[in-house]
Protein backbone atom coordinates (compact mmCIF):
# COMPACT_ATOMS: atom_id res chain seq x y z
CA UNK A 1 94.18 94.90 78.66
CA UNK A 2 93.14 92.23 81.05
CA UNK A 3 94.93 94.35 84.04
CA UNK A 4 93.45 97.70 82.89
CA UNK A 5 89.74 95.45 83.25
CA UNK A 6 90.23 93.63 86.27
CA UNK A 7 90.92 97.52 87.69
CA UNK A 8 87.98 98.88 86.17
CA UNK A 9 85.93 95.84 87.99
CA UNK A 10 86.84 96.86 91.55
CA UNK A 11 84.35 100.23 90.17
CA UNK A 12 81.55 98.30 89.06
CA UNK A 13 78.83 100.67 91.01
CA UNK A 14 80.50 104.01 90.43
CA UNK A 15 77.77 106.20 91.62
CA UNK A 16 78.97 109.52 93.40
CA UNK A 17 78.08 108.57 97.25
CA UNK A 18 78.29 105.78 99.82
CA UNK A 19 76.84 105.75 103.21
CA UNK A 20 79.04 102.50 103.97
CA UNK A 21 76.38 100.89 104.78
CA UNK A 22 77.20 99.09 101.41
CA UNK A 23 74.68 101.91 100.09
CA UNK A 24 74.74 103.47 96.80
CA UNK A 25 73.06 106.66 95.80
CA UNK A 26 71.79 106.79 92.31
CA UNK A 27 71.68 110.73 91.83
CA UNK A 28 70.71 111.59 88.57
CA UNK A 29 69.84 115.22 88.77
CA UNK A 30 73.42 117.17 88.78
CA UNK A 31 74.97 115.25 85.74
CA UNK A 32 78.38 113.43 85.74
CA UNK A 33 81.84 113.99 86.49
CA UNK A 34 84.21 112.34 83.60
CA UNK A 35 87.27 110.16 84.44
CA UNK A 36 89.75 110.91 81.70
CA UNK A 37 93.11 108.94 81.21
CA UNK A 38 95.43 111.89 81.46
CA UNK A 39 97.44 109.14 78.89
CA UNK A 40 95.62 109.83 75.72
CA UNK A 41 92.78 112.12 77.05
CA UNK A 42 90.06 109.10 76.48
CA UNK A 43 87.39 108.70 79.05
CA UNK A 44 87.31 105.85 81.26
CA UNK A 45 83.89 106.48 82.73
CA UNK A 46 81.48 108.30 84.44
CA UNK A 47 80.39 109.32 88.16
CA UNK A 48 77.41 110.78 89.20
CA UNK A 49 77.86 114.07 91.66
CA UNK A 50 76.19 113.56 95.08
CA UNK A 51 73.76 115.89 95.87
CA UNK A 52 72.95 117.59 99.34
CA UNK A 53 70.70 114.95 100.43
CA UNK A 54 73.08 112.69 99.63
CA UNK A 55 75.61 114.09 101.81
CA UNK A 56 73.00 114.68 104.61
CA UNK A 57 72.25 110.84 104.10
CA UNK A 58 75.74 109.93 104.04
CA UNK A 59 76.05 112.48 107.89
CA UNK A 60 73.35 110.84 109.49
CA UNK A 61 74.76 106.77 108.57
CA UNK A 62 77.67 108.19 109.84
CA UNK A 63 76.46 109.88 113.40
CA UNK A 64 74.60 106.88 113.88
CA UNK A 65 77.81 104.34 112.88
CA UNK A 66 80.46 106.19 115.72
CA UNK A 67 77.84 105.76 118.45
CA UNK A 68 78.74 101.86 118.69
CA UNK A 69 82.04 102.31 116.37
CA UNK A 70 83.60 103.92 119.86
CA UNK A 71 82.48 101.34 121.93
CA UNK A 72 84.89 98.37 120.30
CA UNK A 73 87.82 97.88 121.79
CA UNK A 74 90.70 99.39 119.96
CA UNK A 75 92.71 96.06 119.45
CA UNK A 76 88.79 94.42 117.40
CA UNK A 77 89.16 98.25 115.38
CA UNK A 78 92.53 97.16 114.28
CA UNK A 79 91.86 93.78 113.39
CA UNK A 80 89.12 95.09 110.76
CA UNK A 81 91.80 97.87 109.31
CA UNK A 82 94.16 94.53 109.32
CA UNK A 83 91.60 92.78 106.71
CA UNK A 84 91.29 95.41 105.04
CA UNK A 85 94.75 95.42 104.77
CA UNK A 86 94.55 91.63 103.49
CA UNK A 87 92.08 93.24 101.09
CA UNK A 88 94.14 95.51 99.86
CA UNK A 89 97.16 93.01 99.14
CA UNK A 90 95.03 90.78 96.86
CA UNK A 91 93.86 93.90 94.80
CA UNK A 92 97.42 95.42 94.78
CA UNK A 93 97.89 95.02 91.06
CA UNK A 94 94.51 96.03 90.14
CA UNK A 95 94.23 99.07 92.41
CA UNK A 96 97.71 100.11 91.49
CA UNK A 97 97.12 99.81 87.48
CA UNK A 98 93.78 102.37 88.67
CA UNK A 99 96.00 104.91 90.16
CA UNK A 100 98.11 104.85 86.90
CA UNK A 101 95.08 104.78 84.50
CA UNK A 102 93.33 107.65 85.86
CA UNK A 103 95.81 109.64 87.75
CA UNK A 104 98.83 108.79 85.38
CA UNK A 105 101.59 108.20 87.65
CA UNK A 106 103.89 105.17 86.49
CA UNK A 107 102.56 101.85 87.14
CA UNK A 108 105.32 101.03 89.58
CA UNK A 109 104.79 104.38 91.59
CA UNK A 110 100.76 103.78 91.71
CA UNK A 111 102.08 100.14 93.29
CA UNK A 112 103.93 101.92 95.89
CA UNK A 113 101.19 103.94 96.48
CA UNK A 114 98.95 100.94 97.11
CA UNK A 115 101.44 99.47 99.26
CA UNK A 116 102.03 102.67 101.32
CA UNK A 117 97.98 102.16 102.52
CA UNK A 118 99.00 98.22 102.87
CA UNK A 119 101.64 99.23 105.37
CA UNK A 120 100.09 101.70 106.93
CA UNK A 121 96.97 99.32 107.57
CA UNK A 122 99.77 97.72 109.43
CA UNK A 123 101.20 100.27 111.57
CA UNK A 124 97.32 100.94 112.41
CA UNK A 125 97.14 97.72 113.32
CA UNK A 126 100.10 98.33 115.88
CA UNK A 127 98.86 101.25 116.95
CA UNK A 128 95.58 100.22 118.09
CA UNK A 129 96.61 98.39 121.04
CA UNK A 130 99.27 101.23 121.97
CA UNK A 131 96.47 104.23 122.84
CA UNK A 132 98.50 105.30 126.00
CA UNK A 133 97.55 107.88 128.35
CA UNK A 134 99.99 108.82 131.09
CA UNK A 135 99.69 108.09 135.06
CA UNK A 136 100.80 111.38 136.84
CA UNK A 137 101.47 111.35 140.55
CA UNK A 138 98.78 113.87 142.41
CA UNK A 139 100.18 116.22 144.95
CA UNK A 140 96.77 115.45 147.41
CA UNK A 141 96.97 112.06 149.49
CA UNK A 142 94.78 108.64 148.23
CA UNK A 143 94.13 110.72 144.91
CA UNK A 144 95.01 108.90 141.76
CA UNK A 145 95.33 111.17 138.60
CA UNK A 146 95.75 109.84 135.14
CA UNK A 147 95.13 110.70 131.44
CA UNK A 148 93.20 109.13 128.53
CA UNK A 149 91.92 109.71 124.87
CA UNK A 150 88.98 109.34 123.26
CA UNK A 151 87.84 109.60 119.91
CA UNK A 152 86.20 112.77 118.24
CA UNK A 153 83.55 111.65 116.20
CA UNK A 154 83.22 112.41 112.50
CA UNK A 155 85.89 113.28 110.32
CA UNK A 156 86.31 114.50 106.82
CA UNK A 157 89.03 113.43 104.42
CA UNK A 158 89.34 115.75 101.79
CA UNK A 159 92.40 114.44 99.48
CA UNK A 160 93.84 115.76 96.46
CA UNK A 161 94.24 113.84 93.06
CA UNK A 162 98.42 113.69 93.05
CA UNK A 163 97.92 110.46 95.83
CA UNK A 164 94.33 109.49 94.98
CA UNK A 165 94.36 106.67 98.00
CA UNK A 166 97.30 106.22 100.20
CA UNK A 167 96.63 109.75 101.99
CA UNK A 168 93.32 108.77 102.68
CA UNK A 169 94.68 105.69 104.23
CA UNK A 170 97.11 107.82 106.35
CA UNK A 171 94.04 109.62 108.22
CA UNK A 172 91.64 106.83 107.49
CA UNK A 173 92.94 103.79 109.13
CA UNK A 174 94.47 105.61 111.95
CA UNK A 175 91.67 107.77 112.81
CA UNK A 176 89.63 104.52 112.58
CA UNK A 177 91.49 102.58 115.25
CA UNK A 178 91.46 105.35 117.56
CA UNK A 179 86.94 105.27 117.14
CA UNK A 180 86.45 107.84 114.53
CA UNK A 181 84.16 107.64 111.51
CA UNK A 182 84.89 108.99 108.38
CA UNK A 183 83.83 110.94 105.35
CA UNK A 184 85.41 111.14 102.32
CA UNK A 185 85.64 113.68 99.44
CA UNK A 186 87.88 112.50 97.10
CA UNK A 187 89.50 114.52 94.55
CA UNK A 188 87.23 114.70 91.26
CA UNK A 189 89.79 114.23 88.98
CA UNK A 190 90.23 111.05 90.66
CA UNK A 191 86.99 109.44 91.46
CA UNK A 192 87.42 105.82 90.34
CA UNK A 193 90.55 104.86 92.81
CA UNK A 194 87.90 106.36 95.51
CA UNK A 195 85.38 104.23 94.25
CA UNK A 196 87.51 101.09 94.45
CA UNK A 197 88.71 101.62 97.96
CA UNK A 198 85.14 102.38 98.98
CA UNK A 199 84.19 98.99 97.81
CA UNK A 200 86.90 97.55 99.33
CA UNK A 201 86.38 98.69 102.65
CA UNK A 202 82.58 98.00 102.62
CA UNK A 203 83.08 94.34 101.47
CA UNK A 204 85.24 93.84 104.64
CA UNK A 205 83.04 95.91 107.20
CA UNK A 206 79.41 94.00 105.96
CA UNK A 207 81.37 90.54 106.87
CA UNK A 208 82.36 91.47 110.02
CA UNK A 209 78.55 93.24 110.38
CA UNK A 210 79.72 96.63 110.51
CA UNK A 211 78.50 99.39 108.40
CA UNK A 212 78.79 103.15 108.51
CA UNK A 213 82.40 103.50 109.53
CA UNK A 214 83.33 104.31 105.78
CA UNK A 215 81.81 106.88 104.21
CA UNK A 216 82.66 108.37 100.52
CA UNK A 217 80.80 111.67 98.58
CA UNK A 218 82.25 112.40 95.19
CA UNK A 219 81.21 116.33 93.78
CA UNK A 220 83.18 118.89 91.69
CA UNK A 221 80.85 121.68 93.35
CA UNK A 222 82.81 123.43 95.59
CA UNK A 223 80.06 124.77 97.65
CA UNK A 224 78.94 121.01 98.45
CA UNK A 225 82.74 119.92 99.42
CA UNK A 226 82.57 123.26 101.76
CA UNK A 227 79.65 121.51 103.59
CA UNK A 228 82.46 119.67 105.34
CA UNK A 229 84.08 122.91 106.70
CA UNK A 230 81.22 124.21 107.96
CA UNK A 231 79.22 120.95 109.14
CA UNK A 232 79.43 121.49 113.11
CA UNK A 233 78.90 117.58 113.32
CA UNK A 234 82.21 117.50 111.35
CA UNK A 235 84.81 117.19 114.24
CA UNK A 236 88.00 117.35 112.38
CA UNK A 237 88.73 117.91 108.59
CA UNK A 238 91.94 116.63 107.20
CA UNK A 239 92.95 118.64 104.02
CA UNK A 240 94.90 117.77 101.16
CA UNK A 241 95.88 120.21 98.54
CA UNK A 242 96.95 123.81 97.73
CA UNK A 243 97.91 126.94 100.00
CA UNK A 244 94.86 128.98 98.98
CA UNK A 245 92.38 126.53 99.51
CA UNK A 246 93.93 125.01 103.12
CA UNK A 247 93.94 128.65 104.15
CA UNK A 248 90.07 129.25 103.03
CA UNK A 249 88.92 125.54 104.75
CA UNK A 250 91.40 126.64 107.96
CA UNK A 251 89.35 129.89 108.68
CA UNK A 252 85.90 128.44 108.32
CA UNK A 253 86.64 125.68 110.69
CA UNK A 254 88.05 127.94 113.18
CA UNK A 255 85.45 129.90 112.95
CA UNK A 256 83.33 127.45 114.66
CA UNK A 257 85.89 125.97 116.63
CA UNK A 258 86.33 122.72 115.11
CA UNK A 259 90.26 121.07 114.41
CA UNK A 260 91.95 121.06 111.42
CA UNK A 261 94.83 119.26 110.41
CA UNK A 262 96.51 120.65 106.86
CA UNK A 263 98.76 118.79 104.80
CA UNK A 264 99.97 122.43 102.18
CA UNK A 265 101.94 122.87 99.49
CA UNK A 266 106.02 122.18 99.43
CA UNK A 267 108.72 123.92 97.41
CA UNK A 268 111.44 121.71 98.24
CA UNK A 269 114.92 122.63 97.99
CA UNK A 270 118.21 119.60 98.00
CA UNK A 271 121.59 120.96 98.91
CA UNK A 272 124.78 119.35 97.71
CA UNK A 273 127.72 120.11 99.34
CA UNK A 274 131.36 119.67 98.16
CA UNK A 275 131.74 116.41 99.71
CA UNK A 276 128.38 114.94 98.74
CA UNK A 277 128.54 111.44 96.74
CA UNK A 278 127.43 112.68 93.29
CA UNK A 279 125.85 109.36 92.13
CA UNK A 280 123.72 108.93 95.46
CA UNK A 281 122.82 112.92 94.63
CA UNK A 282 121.64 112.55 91.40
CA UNK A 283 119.41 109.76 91.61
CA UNK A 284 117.76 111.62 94.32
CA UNK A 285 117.44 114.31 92.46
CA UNK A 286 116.25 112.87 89.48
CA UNK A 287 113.20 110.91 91.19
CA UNK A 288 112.43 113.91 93.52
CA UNK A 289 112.14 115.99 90.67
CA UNK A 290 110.61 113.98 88.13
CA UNK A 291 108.71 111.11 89.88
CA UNK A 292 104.73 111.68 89.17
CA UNK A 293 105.80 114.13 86.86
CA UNK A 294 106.52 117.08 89.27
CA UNK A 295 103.41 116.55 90.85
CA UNK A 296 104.28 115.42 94.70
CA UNK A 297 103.82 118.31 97.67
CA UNK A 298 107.44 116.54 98.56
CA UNK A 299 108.99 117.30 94.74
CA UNK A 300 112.21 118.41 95.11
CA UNK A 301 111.91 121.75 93.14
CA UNK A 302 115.18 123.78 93.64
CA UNK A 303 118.59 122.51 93.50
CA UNK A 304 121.40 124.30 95.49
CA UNK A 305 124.81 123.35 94.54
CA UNK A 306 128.06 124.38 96.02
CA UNK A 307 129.94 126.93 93.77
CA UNK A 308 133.13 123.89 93.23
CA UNK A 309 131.11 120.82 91.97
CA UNK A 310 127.97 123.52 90.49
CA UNK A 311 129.43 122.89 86.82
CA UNK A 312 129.93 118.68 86.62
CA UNK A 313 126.81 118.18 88.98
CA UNK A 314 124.63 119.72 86.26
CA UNK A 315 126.72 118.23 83.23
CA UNK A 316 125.51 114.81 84.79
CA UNK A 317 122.22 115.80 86.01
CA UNK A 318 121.52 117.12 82.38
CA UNK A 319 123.15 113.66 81.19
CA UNK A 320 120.63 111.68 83.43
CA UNK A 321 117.49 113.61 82.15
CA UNK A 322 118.09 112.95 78.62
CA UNK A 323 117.88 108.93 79.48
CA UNK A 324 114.48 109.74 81.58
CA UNK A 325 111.48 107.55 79.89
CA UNK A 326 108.25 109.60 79.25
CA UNK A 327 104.80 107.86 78.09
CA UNK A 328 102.19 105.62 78.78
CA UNK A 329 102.24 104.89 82.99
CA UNK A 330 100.68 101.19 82.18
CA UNK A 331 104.07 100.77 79.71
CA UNK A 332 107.32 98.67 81.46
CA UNK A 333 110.13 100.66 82.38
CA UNK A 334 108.44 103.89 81.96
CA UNK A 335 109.97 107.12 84.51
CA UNK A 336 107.49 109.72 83.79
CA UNK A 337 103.98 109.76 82.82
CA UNK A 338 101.51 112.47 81.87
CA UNK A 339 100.55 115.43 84.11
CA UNK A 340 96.89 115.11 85.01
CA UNK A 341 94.85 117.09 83.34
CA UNK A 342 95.31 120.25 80.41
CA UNK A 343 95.16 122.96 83.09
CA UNK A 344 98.34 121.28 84.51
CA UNK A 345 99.56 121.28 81.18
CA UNK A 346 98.62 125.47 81.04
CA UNK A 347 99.88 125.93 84.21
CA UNK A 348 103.60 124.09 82.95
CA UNK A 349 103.41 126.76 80.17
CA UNK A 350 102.46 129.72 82.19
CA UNK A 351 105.43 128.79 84.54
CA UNK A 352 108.37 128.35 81.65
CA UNK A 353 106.68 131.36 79.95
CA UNK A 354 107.01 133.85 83.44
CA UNK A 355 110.94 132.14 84.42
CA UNK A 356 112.09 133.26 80.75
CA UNK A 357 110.48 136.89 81.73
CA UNK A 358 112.13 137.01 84.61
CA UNK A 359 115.58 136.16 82.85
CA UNK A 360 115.80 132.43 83.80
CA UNK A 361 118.21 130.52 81.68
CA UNK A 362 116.56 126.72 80.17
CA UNK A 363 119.17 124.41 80.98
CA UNK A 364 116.72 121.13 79.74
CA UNK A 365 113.31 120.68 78.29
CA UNK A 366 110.82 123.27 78.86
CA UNK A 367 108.36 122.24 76.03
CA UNK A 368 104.69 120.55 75.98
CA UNK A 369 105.58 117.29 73.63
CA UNK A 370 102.83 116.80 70.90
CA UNK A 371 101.40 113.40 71.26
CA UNK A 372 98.26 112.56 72.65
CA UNK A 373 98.22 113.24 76.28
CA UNK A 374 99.36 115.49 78.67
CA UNK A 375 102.76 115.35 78.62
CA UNK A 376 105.74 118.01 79.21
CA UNK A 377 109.30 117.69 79.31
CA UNK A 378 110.65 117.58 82.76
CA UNK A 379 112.45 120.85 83.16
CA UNK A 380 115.81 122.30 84.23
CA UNK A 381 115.82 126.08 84.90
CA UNK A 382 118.55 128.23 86.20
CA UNK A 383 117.20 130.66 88.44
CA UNK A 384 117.39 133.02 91.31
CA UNK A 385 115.80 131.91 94.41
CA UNK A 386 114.12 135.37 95.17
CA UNK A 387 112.12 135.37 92.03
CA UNK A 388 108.53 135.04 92.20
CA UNK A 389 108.05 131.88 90.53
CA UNK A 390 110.81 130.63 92.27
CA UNK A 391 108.78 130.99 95.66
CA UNK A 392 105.57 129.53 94.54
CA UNK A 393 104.80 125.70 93.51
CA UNK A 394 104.24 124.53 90.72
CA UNK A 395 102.73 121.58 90.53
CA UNK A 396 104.73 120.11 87.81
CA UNK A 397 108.48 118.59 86.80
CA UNK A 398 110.43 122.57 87.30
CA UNK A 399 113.72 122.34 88.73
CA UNK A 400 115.86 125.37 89.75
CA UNK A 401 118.91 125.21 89.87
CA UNK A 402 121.60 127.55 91.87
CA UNK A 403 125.05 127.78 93.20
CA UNK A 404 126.38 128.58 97.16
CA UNK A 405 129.52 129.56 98.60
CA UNK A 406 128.98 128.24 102.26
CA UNK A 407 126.11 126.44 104.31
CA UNK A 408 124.95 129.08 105.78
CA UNK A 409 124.05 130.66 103.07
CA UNK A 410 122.55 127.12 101.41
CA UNK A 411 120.55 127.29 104.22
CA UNK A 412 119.18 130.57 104.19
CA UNK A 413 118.16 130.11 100.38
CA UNK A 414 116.17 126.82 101.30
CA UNK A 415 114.34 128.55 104.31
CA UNK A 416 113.82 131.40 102.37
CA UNK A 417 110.58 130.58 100.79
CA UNK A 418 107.10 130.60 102.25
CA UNK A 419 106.70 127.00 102.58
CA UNK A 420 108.58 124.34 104.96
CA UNK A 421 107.55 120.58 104.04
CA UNK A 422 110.89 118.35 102.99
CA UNK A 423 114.55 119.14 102.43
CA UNK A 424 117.30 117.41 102.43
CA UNK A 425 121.26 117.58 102.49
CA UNK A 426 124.01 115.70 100.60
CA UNK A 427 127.37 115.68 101.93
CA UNK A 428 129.87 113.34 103.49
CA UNK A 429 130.82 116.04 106.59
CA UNK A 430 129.54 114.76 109.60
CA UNK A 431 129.77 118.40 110.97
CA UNK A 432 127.91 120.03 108.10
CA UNK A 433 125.09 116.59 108.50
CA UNK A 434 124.80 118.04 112.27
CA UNK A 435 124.56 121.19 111.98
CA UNK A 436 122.20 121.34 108.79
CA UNK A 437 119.87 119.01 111.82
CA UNK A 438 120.55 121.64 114.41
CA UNK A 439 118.25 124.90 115.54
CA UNK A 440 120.12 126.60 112.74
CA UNK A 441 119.36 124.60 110.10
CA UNK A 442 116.50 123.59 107.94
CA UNK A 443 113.42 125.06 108.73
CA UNK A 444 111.55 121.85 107.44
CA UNK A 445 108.75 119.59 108.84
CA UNK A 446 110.96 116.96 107.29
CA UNK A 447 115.05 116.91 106.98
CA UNK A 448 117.17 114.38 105.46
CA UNK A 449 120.61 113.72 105.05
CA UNK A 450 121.85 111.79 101.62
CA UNK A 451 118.31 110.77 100.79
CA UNK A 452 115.80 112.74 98.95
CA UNK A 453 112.99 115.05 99.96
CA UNK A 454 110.18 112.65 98.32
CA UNK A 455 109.46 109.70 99.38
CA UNK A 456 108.76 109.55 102.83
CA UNK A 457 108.02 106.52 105.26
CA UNK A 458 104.60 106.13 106.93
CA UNK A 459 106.69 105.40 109.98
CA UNK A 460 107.40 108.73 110.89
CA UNK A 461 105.05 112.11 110.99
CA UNK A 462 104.58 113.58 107.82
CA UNK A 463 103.84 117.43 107.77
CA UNK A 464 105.39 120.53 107.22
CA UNK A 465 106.10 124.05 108.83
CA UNK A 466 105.17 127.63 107.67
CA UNK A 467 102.57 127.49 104.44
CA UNK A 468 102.36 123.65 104.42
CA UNK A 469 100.30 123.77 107.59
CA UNK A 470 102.07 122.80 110.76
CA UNK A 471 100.19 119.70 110.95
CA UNK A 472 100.93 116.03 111.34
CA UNK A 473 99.68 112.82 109.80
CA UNK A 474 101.14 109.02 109.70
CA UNK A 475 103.38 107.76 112.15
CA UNK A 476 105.24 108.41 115.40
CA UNK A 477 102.32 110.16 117.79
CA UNK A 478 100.33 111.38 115.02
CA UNK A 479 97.47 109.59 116.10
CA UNK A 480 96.75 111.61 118.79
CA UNK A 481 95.12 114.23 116.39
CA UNK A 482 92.24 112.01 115.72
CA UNK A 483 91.54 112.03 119.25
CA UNK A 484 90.53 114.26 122.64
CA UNK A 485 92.93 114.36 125.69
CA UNK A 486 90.68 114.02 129.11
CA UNK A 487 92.89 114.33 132.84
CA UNK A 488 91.06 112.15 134.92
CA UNK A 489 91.78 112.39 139.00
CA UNK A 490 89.92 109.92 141.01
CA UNK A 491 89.48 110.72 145.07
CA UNK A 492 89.76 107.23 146.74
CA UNK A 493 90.46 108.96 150.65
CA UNK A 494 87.77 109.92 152.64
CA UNK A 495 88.95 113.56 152.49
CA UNK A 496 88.44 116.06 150.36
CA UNK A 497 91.83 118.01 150.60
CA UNK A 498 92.16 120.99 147.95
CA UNK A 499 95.26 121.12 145.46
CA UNK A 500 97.78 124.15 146.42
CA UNK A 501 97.11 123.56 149.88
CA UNK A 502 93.88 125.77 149.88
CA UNK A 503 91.53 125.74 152.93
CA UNK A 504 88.02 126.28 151.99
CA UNK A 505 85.98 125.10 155.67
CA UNK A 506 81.89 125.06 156.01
């Protein structure tokens, strides 16, 4: 109990918007948006929806912070994300028993989460003194020609409820070392772990007399979240969440020619070959399919086994399911926790109810268990990959399951779906690791070999191909997004000679 309050504490002014300028908004007028512990469906508190003017408030702190945000030198930008980091480390427990309270995740997952933004406030840290342009030799005499980036302004962070604060720390902190300000709209299901962060970040920017650079509106009113699609002063908008949605928020900011950068929906597929190490398989299986309950955009949701080992792999798989741990996220030693909310729970039923319609076979689970709470049993389903529910996500713990003859035709199944986030191969065949890697292979934003498809490091890009998006965010050059390319030529002759040689005399 004394965890689950020290948590609660880092809310203690949970009003629904921030100008970080260490600003609250007390909006009373549009009601409240209920935090419910997806546990045992109690409410942990209450958040008050920002209103228009609050958001227009929040715009105008924000415009005002960038114009001497973008004048710091990169390296002093990193060294606030690097207390912040700091911050984060001494609230790890707290902040991490918040994710598991409110999202439900299991109270070692919500950790990792925590720690995900603690090393990425590192990377970001890194990264700030590595902004590099190129140097590019000019064709015309005494000219010097170069490139450089600059930051784009405002950006909005929309994130979705399933990581409640380490994707916000993917976009925020990098976006922030490269001069960017941000806004925040935080999943409403989720509002608390915003809350907490937002507090943490404007503690650390009012000591070091910066304000503005952190900015967080919390609303369940669609039309108010679409404000950030359509707000020209909105430079990029990084999206969390479904298909539909990421295709609705893509159009309206192309429409006015801002950037987007989409981070869609996955239906992950693991292949195990007939060399693959079964025990290193299953546990990746296990976690990819059941860790957060089903309820990653990296869940491994479809298992394709080869036609020899098809039989004991899912004898042992089934074996390792019936030892998974459901209940309580705050418990010890617990796997699984609730799904979020009881339209998850619907949607879990409308899914087993459509794959026994469509003549799929119930290997494990498949039922909504009765105790308080939104739990399900995680789910084994053998299936055809061509079925309609079969190409669509569902954001919960569904695994299909089905057998190959060759790799080719593995591979064709796993590409054959509209999405392309993770995937991943087991096998021992260095030829078949290769050539799973190669042009012909997975279609996949991310590709593994003997490791799972969830689970990711912040070291490397994180995106996905096809419906996921085709976007970035993270590691390697990722930051680059956050930022505008200028080519830069500088004339230091006394000439003014023409590139391609043309002669243009007066």
């Amino acid at each position: 109990m004394k965890t689950i309050l020290e948590a609660l504490q880092l809310t203690a002014l949970n009003h629904g918007a921030c100008s970080g300028a260490q600003q609250w908004f007390h909006q009373h007028d549009l009601g409240e948006i209920k935090s419910i512990n997806p546990a045992d469906e109690i409410i942990i508190a209450r958040v008050q929806r920002a209103s228009v003017e609050d958001y227009e408030k929040i715009m105008q702190a924000a415009q005002m912070a960038y114009q001497q945000w973008r004048q710091v030198p990169a390296p002093k930008r990193g060294e606030l994300i690097r207390q912040i980091g700091e911050a984060l480390r001494q609230h790890k427990d707290q902040l991490g028993t918040l994710v598991a309270l409110e999202m439900g995740k299991s109270k070692q997952e919500a950790d990792g989460e925590v720690q995900e933004m603690i090393d990425m406030a590192d990377y970001a840290v890194g990264q700030s003194r590595m902004l590099y342009g190129l140097s590019m030799h000019s064709e015309r005499p005494q000219h010097r020609m170069y490139e450089q980036w600059h930051p784009l302004g405002v950006i909005g962070i929309i994130t979705a409820f399933n990581f409640p604060v380490a994707v916000w720390a993917w976009n925020a902190f990098i976006a922030a070392i490269c001069g960017n300000v941000l806004i925040w709209k935080p999943s409403s299901k989720t509002p608390l772990c915003a809350v907490a962060v937002q507090h943490i970040c404007n503690q650390v920017m009012q000591a070091n007399g910066y304000s503005g650079i952190f900015n967080l509106f919390i609303t369940d009113d669609n039309s108010l979240a679409q404000k950030l699609a359509d707000d020209n002063r909105i430079a990029l908008i990084s999206f969390t969440g479904s298909v539909p949605v990421g295709r609705r928020i893509y159009e309206r900011v192309a429409l006015r020619m801002g950037k987007s950068l989409l981070e869609l929906g996955g239906n992950n597929a693991i292949i195990v070959d007939e060399t693959a190490n079964l025990d290193l398989a299953i546990r990746a299986i296990v976690f990819g399919a059941i860790g957060t309950a089903g309820q990653r955009c990296t869940t491994t949701r479809r298992l394709i086994i080869h036609e020899s080992i098809y039989e004991k792999l899912l004898k042992q798989l089934i074996a390792s399911y019936q030892q998974i741990r459901i209940g309580n996220p705050l418990e010890k030693n617990v796997h699984m926790g609730p799904l979020v909310d009881g339209k998850a729970v619907q949607n879990y039923i409308n899914a087993i109810d459509v794959i026994r319609q469509q003549g799929g076979t119930i290997l494990y689970g498949g039922k909504v268990l009765p105790a308080p709470g939104f739990y399900v049993e995680p789910t084994i389903v053998q299936a055809e990959n061509h079925w309609e529910i079969v190409q669509q996500e569902t954001f919960a713990p569904i695994l299909y399951v089905m057998s190959y003859q060759h790799l080719d035709q593995a591979i064709a199944l796993q590409n054959n779906v509209p999405q392309g986030l993770s995937s991943a191969l087991f096998t021992q065949n260095l030829q078949q690791a290769e050539y799973y890697l190669s042009v012909c292979g997975s279609d996949c934003g991310i590709a593994n070999i003997n490791i799972g498809t969830s689970g990711a490091e912040i070291g490397g890009a994180f995106g996905g191909e096809k419906e996921t998006g085709g976007s970035r965010e993270a590691g390697s050059d990722a930051w680059k997004v956050y930022m505008r390319r200028q080519t830069n030529t500088i004339n230091w002759s006394n000439d003014l000679p023409l590139a391609q040689g043309i002669k243009f005399d007066i």
